[in-house]
N, C-alpha and C. Protein backbone atom coordinates (compact mmCIF):
# COMPACT_ATOMS: atom_id res chain seq x y z
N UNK A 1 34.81 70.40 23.31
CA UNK A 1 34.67 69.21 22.54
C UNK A 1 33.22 68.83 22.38
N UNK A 2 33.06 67.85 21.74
CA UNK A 2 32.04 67.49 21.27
C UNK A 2 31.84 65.88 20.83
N UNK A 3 30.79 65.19 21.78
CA UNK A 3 30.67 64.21 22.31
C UNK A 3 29.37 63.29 21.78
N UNK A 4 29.22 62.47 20.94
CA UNK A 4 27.78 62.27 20.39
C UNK A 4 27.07 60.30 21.18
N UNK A 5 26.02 60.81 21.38
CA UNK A 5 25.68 60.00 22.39
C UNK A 5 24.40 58.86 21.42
N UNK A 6 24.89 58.38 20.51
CA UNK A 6 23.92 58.06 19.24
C UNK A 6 22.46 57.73 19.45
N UNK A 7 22.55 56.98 20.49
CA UNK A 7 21.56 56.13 21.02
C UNK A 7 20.69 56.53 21.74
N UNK A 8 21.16 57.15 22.99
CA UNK A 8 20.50 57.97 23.82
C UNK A 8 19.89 59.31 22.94
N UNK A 9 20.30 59.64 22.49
CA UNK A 9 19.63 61.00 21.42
C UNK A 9 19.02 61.12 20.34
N UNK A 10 17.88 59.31 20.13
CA UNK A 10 17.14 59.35 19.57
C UNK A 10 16.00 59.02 20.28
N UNK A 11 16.25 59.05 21.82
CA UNK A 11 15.21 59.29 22.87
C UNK A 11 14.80 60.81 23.26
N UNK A 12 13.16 60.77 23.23
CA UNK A 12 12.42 62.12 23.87
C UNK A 12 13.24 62.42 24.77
N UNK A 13 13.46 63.68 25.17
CA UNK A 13 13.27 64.28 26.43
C UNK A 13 12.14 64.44 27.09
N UNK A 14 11.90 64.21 28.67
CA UNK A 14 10.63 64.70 29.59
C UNK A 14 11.25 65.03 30.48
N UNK A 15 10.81 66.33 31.35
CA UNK A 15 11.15 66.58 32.95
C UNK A 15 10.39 65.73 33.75
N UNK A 16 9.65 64.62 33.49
CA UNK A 16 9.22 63.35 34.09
C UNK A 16 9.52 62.46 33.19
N UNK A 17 10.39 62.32 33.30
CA UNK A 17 10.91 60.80 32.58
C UNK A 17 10.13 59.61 32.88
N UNK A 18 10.18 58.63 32.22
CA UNK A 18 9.84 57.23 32.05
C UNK A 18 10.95 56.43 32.68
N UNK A 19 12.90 57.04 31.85
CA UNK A 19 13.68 55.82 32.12
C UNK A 19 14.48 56.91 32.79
N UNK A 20 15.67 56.07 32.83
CA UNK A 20 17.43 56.77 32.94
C UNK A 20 18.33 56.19 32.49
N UNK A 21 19.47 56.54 31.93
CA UNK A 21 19.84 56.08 31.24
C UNK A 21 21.43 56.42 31.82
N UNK A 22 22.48 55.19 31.70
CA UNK A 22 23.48 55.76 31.44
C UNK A 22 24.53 54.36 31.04
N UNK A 23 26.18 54.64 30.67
CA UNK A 23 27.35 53.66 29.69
C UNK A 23 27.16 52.54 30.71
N UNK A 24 27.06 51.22 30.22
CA UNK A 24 27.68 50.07 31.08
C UNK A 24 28.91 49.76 30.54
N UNK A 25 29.26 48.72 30.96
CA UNK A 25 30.95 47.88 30.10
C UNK A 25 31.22 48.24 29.33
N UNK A 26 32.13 48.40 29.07
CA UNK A 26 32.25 48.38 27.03
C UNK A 26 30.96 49.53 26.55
N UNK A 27 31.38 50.89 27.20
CA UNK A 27 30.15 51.70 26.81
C UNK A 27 29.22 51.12 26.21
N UNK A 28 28.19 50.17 26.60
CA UNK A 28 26.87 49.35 26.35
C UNK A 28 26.11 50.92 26.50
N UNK A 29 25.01 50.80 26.26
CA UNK A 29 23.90 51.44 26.27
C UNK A 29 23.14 50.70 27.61
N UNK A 30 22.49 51.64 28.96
CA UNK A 30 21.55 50.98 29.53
C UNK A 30 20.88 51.92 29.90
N UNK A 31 19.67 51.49 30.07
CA UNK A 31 18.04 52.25 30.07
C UNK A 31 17.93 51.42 31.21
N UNK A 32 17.30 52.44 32.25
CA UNK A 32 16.27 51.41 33.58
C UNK A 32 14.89 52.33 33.37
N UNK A 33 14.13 51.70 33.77
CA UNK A 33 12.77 52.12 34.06
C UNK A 33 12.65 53.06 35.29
N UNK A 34 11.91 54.50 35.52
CA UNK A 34 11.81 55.14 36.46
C UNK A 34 10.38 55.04 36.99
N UNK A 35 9.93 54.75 36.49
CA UNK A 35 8.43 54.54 36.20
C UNK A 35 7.67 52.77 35.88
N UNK A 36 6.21 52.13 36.00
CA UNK A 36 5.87 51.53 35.35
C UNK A 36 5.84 52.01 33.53
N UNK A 37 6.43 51.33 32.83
CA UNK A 37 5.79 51.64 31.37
C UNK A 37 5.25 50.31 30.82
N UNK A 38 3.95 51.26 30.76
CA UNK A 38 3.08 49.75 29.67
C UNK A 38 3.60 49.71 28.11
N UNK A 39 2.93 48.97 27.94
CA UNK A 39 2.84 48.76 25.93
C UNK A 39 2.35 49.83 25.59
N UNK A 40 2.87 50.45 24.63
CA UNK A 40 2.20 51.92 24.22
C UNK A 40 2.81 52.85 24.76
N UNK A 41 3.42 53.02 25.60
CA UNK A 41 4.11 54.13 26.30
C UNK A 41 5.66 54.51 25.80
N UNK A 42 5.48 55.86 25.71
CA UNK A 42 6.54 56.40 25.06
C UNK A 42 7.57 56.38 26.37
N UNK A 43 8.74 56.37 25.75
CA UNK A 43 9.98 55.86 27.12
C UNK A 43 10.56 57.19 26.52
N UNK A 44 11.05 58.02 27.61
CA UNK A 44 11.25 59.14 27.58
C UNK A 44 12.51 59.48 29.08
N UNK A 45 13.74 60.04 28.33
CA UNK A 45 15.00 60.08 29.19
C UNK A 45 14.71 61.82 29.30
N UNK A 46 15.52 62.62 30.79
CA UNK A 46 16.10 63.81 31.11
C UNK A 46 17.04 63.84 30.35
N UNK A 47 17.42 65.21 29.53
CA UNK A 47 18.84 65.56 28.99
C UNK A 47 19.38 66.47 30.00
N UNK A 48 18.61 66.93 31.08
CA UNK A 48 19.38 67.54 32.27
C UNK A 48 19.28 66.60 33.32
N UNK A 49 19.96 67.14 34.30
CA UNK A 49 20.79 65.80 35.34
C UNK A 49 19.37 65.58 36.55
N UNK A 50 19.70 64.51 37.45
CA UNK A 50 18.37 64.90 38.48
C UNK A 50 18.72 65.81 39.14
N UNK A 51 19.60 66.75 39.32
CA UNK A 51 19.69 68.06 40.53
C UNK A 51 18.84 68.98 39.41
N UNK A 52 18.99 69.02 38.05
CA UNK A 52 18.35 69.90 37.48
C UNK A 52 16.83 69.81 37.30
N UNK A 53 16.58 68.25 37.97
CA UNK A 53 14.54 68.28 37.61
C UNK A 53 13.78 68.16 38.64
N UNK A 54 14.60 68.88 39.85
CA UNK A 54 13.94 69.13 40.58
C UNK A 54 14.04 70.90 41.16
N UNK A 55 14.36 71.66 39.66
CA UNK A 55 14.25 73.09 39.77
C UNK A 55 13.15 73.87 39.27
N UNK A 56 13.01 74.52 39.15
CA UNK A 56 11.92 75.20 38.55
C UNK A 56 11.50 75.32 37.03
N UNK A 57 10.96 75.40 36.42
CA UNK A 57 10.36 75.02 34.72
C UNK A 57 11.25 75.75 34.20
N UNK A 58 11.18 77.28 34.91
CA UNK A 58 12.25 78.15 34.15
C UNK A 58 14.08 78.05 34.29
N UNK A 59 14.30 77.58 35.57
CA UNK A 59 15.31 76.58 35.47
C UNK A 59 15.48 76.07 34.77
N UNK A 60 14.65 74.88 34.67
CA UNK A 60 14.95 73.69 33.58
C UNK A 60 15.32 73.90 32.23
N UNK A 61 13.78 75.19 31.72
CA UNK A 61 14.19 75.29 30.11
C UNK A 61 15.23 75.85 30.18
N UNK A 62 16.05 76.95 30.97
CA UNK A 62 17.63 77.59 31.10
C UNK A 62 18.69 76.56 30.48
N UNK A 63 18.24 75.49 31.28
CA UNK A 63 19.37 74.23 31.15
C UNK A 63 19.47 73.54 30.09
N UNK A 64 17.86 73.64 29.16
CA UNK A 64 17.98 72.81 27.86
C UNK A 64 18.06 73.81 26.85
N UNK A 65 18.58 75.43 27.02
CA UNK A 65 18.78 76.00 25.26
C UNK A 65 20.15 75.24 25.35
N UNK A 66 20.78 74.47 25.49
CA UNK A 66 21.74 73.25 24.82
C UNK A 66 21.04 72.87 23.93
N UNK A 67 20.29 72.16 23.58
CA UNK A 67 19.33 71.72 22.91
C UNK A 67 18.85 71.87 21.81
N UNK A 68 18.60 73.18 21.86
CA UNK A 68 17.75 74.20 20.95
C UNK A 68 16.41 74.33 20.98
N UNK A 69 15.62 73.73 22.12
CA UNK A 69 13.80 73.72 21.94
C UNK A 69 13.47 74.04 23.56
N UNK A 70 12.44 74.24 23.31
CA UNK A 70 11.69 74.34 24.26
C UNK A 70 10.86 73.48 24.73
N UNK A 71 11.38 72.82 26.03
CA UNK A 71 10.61 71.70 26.43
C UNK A 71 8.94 72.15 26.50
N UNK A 72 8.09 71.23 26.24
CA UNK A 72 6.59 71.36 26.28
C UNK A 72 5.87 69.90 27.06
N UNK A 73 7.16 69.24 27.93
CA UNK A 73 6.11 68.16 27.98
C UNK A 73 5.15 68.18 29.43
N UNK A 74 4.94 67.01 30.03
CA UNK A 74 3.70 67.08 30.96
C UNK A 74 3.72 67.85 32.05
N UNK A 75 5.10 67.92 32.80
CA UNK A 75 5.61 68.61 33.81
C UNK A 75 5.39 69.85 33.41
N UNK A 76 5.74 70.59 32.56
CA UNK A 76 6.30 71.87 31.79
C UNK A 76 5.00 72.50 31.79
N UNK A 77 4.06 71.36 31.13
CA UNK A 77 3.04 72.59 31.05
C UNK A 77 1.67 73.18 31.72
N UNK A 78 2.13 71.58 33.07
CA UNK A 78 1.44 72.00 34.22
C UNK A 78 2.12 72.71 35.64
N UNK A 79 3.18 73.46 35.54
CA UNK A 79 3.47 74.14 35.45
C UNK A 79 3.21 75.86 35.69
């Protein structure tokens, strides 16, 4: 099946996230902060779980050809 998450999936992905995200009540949408984010800062959710971001880069990208891309962000490409 196939499950569309509207809201959440017009948020970045990072293997260092900013937030987390997951359904409240009445499938609400909720975002917490993982991080300080200032003004200006891009808020950026995992599309893999936390057991998966704390594996290896090549792990990780394994986990996101769901996706179709290749993660490139800060984690990834220090690395």
């Amino acid at each position: 099946g196939m499950v569309m998450f509207d809201t959440a999936s017009m948020m970045s992905h990072s293997c260092k996230p900013t937030a987390c995200w997951h359904y409240g009540m009445g499938d609400q949408f909720v975002a917490r902060a993982r991080t300080l984010i200032r003004k200006g800062d891009e808020v950026t959710i995992s599309y893999v779980s936390d057991l998966d971001l704390v594996r290896s880069t090549e792990e990780r990208q394994d986990r996101l050809e769901g996706w179709r891309f290749r993660c490139s962000c800060e984690r990834c490409s220090e690395e």
